[in-house]
PDB file of N, CA and C in Angstrom:
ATOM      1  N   UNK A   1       3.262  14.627  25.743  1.00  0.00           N
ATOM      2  CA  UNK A   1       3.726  13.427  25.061  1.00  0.00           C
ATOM      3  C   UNK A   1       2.908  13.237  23.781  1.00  0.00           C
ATOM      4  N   UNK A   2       3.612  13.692  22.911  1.00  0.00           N
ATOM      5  CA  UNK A   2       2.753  13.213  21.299  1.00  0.00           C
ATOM      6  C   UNK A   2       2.048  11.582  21.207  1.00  0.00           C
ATOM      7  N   UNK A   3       1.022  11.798  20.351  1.00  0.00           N
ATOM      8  CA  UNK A   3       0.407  10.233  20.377  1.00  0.00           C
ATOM      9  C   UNK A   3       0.857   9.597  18.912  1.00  0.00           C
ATOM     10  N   UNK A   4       0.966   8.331  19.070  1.00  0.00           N
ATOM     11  CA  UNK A   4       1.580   7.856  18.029  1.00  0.00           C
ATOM     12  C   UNK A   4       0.989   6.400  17.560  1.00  0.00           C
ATOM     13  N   UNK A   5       0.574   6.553  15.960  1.00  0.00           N
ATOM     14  CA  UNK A   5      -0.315   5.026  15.793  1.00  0.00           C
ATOM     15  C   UNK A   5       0.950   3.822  15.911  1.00  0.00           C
ATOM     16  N   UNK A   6       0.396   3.046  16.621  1.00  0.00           N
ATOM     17  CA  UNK A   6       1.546   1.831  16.874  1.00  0.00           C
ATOM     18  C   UNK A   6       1.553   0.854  15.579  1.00  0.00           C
ATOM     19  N   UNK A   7       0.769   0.978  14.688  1.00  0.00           N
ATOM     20  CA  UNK A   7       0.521  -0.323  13.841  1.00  0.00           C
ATOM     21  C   UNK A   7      -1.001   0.306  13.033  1.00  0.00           C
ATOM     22  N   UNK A   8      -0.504  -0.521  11.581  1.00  0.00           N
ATOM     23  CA  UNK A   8      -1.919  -0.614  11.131  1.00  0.00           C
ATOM     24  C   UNK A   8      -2.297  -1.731  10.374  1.00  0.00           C
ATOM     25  N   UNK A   9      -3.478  -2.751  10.499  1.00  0.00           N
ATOM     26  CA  UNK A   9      -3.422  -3.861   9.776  1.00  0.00           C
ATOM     27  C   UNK A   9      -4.983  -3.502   8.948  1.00  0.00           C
ATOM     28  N   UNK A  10      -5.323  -3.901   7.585  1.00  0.00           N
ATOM     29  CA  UNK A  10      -5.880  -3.968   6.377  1.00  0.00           C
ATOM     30  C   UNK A  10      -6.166  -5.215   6.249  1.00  0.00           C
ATOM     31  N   UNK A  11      -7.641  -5.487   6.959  1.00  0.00           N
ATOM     32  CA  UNK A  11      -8.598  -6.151   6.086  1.00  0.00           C
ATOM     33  C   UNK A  11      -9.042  -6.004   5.474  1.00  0.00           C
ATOM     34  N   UNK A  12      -9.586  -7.103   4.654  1.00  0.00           N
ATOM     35  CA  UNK A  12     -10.455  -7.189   3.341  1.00  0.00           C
ATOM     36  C   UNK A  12     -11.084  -8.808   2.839  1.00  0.00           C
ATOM     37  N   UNK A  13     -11.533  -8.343   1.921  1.00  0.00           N
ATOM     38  CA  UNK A  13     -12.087  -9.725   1.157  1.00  0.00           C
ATOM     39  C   UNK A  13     -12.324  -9.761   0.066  1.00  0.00           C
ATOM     40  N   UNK A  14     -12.330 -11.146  -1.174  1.00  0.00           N
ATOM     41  CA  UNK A  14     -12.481 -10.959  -2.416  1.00  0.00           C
ATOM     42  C   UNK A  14     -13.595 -10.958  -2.590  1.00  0.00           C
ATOM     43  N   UNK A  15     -13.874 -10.421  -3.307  1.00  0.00           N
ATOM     44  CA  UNK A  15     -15.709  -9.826  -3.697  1.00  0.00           C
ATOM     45  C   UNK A  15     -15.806 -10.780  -5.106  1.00  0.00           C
ATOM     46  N   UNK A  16     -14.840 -11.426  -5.574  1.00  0.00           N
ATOM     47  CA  UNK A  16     -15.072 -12.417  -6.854  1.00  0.00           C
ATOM     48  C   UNK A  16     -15.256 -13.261  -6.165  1.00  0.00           C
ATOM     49  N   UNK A  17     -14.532 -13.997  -5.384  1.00  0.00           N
ATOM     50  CA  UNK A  17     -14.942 -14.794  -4.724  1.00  0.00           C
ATOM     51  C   UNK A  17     -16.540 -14.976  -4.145  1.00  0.00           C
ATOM     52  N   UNK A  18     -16.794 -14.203  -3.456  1.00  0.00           N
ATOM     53  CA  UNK A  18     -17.907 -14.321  -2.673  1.00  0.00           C
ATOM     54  C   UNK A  18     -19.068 -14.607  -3.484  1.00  0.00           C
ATOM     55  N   UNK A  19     -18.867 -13.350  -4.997  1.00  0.00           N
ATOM     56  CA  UNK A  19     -19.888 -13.642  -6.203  1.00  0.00           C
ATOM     57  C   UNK A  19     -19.870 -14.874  -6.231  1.00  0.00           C
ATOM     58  N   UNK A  20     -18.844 -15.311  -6.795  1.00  0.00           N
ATOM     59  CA  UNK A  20     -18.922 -16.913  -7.269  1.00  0.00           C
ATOM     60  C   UNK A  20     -19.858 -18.499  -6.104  1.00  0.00           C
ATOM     61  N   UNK A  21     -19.384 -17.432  -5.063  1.00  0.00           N
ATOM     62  CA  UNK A  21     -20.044 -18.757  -4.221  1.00  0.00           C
ATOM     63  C   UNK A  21     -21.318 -18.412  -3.640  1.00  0.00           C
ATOM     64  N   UNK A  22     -21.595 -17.085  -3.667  1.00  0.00           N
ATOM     65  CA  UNK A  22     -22.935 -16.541  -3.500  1.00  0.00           C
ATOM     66  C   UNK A  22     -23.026 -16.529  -2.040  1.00  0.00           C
ATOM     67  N   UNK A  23     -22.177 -16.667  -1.612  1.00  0.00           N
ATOM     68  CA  UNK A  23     -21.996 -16.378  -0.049  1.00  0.00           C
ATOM     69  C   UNK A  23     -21.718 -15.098   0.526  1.00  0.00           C
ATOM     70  N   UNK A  24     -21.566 -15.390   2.134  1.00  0.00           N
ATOM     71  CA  UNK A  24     -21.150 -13.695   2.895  1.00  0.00           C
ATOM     72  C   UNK A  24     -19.650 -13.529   2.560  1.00  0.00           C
ATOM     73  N   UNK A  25     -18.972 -12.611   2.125  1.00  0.00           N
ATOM     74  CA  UNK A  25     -17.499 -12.456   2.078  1.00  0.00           C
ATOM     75  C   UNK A  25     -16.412 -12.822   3.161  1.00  0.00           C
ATOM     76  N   UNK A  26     -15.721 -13.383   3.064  1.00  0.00           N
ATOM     77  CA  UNK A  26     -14.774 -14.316   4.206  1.00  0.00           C
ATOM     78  C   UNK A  26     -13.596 -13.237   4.557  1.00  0.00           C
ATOM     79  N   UNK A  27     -13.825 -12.587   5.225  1.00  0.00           N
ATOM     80  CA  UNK A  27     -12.599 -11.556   5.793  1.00  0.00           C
ATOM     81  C   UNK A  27     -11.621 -11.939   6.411  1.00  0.00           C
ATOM     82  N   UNK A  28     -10.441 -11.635   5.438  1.00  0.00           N
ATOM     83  CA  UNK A  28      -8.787 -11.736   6.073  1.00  0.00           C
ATOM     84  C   UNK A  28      -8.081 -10.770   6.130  1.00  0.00           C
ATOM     85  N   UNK A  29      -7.081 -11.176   7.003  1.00  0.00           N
ATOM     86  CA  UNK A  29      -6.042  -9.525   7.033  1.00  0.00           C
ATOM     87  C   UNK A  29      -5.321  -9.488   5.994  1.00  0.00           C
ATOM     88  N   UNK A  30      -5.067  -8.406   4.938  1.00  0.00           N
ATOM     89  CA  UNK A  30      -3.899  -8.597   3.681  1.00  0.00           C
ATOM     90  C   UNK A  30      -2.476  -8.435   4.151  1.00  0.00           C
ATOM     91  N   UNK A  31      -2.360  -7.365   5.411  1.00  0.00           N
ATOM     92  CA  UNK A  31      -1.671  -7.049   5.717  1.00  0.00           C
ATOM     93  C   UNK A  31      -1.095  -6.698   6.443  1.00  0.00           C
ATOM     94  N   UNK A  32       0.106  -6.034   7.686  1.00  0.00           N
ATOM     95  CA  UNK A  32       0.398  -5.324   9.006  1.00  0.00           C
ATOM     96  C   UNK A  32       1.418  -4.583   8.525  1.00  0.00           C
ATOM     97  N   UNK A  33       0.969  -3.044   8.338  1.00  0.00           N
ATOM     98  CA  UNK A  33       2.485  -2.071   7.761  1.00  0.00           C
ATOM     99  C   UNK A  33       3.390  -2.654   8.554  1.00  0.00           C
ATOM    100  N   UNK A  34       3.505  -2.785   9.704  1.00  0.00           N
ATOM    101  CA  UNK A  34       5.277  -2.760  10.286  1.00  0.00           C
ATOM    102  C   UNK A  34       5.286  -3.736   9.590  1.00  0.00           C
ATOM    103  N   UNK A  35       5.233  -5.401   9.790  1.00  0.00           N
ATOM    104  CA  UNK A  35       5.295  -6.327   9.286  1.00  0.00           C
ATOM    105  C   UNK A  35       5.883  -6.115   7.852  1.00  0.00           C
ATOM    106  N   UNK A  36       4.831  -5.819   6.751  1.00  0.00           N
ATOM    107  CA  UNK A  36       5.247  -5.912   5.886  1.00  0.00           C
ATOM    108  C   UNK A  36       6.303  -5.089   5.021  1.00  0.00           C
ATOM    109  N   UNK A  37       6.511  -3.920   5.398  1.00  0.00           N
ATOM    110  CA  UNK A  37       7.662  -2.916   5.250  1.00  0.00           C
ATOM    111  C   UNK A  37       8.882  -3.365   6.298  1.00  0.00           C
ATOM    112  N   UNK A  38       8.745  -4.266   7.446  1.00  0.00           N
ATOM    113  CA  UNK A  38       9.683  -4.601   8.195  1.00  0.00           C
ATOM    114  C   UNK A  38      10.256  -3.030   9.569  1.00  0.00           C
ATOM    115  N   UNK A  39       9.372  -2.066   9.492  1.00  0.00           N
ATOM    116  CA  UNK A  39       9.597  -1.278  10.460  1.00  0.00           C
ATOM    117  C   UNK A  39       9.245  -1.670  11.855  1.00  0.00           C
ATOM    118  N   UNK A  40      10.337  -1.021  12.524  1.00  0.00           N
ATOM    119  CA  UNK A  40       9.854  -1.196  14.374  1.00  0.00           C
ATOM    120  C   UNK A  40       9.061  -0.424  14.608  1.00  0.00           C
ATOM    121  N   UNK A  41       8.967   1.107  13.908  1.00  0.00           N
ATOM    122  CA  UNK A  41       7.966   1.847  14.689  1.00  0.00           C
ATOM    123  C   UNK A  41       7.224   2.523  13.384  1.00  0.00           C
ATOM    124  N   UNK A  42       6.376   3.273  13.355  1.00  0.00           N
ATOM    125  CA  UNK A  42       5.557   4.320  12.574  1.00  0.00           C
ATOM    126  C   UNK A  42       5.887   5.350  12.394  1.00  0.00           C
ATOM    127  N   UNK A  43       7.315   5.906  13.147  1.00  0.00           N
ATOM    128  CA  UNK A  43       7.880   7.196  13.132  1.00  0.00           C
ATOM    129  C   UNK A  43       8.191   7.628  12.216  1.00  0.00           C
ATOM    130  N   UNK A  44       8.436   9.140  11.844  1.00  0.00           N
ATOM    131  CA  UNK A  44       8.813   9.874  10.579  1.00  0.00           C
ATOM    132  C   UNK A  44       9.835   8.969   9.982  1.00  0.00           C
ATOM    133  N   UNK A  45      10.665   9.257  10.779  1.00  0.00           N
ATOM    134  CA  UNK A  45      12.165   8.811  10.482  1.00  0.00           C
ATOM    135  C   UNK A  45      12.249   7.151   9.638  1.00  0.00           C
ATOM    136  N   UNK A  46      11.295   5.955  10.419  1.00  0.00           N
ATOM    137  CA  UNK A  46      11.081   4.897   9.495  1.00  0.00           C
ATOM    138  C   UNK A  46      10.703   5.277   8.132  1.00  0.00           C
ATOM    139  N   UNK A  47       9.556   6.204   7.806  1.00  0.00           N
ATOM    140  CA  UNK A  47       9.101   6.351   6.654  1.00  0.00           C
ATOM    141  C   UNK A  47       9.307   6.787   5.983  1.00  0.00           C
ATOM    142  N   UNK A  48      10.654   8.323   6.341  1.00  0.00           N
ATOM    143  CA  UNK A  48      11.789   8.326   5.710  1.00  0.00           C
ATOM    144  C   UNK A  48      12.676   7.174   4.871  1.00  0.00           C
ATOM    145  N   UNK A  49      13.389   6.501   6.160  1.00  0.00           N
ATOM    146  CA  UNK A  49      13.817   5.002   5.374  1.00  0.00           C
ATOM    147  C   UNK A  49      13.133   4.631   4.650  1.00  0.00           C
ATOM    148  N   UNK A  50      11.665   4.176   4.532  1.00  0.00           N
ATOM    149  CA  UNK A  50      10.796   3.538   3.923  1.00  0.00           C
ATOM    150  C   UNK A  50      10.580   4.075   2.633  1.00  0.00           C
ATOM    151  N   UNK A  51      10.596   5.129   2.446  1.00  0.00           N
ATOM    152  CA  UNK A  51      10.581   5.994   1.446  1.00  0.00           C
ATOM    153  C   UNK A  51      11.703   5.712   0.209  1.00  0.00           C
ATOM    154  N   UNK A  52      12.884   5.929   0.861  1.00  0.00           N
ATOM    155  CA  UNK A  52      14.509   5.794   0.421  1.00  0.00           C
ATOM    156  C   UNK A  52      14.268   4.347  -0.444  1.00  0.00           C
ATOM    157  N   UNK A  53      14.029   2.844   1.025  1.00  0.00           N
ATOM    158  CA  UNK A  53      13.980   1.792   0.041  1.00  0.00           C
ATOM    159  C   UNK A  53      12.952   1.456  -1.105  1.00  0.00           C
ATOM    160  N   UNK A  54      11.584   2.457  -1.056  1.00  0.00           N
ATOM    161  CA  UNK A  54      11.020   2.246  -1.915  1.00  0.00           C
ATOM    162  C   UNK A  54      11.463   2.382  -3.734  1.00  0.00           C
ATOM    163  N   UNK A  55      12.546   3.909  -3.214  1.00  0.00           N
ATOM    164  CA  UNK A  55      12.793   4.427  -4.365  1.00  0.00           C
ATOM    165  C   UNK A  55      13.561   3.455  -5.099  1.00  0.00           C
ATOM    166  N   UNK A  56      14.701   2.711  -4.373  1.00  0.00           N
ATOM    167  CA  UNK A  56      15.524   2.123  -4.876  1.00  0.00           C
ATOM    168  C   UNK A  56      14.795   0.235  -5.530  1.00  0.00           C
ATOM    169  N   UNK A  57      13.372   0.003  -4.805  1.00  0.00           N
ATOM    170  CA  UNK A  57      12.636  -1.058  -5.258  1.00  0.00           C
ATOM    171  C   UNK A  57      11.781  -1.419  -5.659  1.00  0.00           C
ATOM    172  N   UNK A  58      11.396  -1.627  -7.176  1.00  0.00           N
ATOM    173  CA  UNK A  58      10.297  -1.567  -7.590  1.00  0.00           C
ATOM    174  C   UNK A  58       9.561  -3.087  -6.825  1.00  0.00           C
ATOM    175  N   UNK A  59      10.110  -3.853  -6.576  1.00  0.00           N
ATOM    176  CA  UNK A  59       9.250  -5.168  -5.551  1.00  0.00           C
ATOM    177  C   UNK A  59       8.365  -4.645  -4.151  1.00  0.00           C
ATOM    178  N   UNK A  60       9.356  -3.446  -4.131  1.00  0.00           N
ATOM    179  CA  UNK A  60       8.824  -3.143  -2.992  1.00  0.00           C
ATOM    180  C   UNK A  60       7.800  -1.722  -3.136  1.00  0.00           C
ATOM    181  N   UNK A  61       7.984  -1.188  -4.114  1.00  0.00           N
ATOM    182  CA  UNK A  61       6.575  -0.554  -4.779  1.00  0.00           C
ATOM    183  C   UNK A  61       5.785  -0.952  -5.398  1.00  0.00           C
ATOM    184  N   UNK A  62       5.505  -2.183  -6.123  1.00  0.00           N
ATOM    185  CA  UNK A  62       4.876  -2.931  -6.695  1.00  0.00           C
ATOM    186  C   UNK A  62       3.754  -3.721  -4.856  1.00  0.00           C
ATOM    187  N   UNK A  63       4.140  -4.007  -4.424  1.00  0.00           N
ATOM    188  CA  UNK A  63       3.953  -4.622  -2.701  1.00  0.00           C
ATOM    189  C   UNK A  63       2.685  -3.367  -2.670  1.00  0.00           C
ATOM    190  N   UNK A  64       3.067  -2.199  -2.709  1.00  0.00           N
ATOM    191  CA  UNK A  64       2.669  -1.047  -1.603  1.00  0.00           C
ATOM    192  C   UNK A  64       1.518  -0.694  -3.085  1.00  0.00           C
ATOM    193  N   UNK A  65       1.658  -0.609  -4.170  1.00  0.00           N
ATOM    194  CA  UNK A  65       0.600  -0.827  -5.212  1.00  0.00           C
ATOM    195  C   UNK A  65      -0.814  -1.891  -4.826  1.00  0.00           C
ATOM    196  N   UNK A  66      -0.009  -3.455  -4.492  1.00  0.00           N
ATOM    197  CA  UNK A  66      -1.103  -4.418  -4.421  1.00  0.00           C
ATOM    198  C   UNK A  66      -1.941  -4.128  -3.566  1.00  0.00           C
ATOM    199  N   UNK A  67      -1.090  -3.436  -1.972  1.00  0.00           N
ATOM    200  CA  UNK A  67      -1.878  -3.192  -1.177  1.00  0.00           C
ATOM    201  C   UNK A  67      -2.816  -2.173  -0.667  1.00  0.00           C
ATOM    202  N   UNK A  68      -2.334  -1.333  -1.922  1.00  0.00           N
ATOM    203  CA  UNK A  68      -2.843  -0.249  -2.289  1.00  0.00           C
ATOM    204  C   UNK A  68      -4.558  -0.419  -3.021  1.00  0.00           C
ATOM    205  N   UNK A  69      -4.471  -1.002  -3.658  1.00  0.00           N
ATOM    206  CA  UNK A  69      -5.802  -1.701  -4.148  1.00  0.00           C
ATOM    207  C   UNK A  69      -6.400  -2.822  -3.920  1.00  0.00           C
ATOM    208  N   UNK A  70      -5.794  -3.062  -2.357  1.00  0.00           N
ATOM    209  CA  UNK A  70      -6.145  -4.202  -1.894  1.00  0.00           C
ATOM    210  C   UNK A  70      -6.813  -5.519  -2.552  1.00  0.00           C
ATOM    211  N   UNK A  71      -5.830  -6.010  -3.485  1.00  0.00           N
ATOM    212  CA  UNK A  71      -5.614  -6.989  -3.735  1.00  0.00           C
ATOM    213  C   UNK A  71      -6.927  -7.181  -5.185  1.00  0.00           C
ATOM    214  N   UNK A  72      -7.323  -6.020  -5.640  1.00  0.00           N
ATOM    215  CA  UNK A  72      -8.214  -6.236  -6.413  1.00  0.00           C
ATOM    216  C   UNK A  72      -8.059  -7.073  -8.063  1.00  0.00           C
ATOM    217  N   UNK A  73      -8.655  -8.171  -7.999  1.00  0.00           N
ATOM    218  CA  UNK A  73      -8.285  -9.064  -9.265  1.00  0.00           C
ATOM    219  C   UNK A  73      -8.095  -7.954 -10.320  1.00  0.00           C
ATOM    220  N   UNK A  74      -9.320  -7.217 -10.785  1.00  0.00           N
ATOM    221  CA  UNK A  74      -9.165  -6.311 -11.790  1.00  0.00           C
ATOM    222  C   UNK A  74      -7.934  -5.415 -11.824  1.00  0.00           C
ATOM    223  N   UNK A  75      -7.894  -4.640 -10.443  1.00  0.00           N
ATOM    224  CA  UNK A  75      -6.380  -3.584 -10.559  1.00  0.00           C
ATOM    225  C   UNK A  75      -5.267  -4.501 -10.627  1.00  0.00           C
ATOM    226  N   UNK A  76      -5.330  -5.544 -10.158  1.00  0.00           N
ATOM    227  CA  UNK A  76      -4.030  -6.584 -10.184  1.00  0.00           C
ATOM    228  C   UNK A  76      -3.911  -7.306 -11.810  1.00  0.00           C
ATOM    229  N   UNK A  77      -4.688  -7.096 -12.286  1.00  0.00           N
ATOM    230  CA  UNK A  77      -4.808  -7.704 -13.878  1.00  0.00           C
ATOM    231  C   UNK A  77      -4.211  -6.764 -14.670  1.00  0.00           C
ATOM    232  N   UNK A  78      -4.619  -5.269 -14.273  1.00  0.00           N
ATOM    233  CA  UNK A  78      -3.994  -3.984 -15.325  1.00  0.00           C
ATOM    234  C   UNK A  78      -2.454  -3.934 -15.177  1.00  0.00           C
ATOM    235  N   UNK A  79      -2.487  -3.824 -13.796  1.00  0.00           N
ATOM    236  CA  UNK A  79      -1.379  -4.011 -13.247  1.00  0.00           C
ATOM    237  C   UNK A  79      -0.797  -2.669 -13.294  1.00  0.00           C
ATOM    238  N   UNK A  80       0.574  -2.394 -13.012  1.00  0.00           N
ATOM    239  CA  UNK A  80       1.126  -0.774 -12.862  1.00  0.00           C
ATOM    240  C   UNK A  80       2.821  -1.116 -13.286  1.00  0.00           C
ATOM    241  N   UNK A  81       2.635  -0.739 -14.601  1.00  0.00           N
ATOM    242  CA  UNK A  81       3.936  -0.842 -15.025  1.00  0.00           C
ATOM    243  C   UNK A  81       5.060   0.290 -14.503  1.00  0.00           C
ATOM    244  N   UNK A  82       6.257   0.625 -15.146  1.00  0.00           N
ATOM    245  CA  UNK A  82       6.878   1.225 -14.346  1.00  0.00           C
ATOM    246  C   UNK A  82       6.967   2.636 -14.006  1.00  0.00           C
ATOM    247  N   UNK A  83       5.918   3.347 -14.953  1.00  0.00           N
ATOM    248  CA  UNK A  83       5.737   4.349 -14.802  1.00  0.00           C
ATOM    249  C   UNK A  83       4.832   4.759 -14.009  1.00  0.00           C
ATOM    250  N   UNK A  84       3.833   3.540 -13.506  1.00  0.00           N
ATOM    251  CA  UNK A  84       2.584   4.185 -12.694  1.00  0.00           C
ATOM    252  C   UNK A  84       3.033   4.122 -11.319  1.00  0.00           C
ATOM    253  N   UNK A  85       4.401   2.895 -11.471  1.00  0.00           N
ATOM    254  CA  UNK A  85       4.798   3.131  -9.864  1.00  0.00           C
ATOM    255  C   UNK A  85       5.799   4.282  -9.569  1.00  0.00           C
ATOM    256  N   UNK A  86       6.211   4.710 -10.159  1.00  0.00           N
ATOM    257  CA  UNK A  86       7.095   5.867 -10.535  1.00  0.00           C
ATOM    258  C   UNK A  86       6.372   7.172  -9.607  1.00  0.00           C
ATOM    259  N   UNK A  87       5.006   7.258 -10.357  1.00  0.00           N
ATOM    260  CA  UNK A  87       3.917   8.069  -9.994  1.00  0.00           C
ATOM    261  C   UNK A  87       3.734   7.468  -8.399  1.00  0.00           C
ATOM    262  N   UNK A  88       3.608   6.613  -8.307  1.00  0.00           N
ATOM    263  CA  UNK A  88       2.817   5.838  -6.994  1.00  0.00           C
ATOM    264  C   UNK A  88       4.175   6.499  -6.294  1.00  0.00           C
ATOM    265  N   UNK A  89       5.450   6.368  -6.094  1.00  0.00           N
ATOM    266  CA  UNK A  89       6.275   7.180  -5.269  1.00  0.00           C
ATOM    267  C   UNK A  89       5.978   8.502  -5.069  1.00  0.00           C
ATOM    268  N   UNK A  90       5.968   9.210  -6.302  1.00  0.00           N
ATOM    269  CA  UNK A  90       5.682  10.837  -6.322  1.00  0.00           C
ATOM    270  C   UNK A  90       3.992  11.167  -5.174  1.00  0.00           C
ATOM    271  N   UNK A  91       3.388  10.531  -5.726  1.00  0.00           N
ATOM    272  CA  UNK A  91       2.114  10.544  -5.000  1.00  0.00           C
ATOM    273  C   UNK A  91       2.227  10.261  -3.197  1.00  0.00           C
ATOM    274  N   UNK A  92       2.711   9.118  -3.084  1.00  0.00           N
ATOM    275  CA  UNK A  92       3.288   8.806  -1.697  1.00  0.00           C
ATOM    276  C   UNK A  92       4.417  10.334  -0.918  1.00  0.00           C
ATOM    277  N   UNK A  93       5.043  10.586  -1.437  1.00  0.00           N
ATOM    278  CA  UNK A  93       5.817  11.840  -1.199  1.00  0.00           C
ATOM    279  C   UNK A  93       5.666  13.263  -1.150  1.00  0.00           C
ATOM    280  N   UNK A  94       4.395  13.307  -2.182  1.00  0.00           N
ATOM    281  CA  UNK A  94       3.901  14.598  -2.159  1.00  0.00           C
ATOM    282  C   UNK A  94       3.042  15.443  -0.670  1.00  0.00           C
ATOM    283  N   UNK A  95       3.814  16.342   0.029  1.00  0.00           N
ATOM    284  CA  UNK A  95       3.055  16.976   0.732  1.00  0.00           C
ATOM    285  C   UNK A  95       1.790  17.361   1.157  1.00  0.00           C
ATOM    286  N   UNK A  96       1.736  18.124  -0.292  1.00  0.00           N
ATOM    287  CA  UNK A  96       0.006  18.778  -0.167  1.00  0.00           C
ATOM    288  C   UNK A  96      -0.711  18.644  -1.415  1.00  0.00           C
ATOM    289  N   UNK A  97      -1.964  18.407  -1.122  1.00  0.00           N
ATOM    290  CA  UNK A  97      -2.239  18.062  -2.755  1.00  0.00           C
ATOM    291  C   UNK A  97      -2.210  18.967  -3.535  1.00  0.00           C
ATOM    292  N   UNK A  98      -2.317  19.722  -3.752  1.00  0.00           N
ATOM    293  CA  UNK A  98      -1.379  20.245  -5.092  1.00  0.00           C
ATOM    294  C   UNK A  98       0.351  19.642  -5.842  1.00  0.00           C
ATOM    295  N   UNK A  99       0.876  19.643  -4.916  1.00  0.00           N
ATOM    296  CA  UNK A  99       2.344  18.905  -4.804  1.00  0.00           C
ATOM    297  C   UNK A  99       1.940  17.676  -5.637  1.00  0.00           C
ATOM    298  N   UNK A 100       0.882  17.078  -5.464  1.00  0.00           N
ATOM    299  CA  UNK A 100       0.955  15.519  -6.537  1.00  0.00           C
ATOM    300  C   UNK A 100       0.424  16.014  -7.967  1.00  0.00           C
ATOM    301  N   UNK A 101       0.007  17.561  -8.253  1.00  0.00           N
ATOM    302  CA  UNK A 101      -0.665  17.521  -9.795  1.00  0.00           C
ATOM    303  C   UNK A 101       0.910  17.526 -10.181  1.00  0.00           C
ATOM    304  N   UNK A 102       1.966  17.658  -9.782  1.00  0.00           N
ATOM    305  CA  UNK A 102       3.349  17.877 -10.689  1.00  0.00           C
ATOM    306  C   UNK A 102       3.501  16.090 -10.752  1.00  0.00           C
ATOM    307  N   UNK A 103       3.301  15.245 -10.415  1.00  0.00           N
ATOM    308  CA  UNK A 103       4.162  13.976 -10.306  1.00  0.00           C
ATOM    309  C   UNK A 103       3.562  13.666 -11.946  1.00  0.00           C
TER     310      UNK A 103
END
């Protein structure tokens, strides 16, 4: 019986924040893949789908960007116009790394 991750959730914390108040960093969850992609399971086949609706949504590659840099003021300030998410698909899709020096 193959093993299979059921879920993955991404904590974090703002590190501007914490500067500013000179405190310990306040850890929250950003996120729960199923949740936030809306999949039932982790299987190929979802991330297939997942894949498909990405191509067709930049809201929904823009999403997988933020959480990608978990929520960092600075990367969220540069931001990733439409070509970096363009890349951010190719990169997500690419096999082996070599496969991403073409994206």
């Amino acid at each position: 019986m193959p093993y299979m991750v059921a879920n993955y959730d991404q904590y974090i914390y703002n590190l501007t924040k914490a500067n500013e108040k000179k405190t310990a960093p306040e850890w929250y969850k950003l996120y729960s893949f199923k949740e936030a992609y809306g999949l039932t399971d982790l299987g190929l086949q979802r991330f297939g789908d997942l894949l498909k609706k990405m191509s067709d949504s930049q809201d929904l590659l823009w999403q997988y960007f933020r959480f990608l840099v978990r929520d960092s003021d600075v990367k969220l300030k540069e931001g990733c116009n439409k070509k970096c998410l363009e890349q951010l698909l190719c990169y997500i899709t690419a096999v082996e790394t070599n496969d991403s020096v073409n994206c």
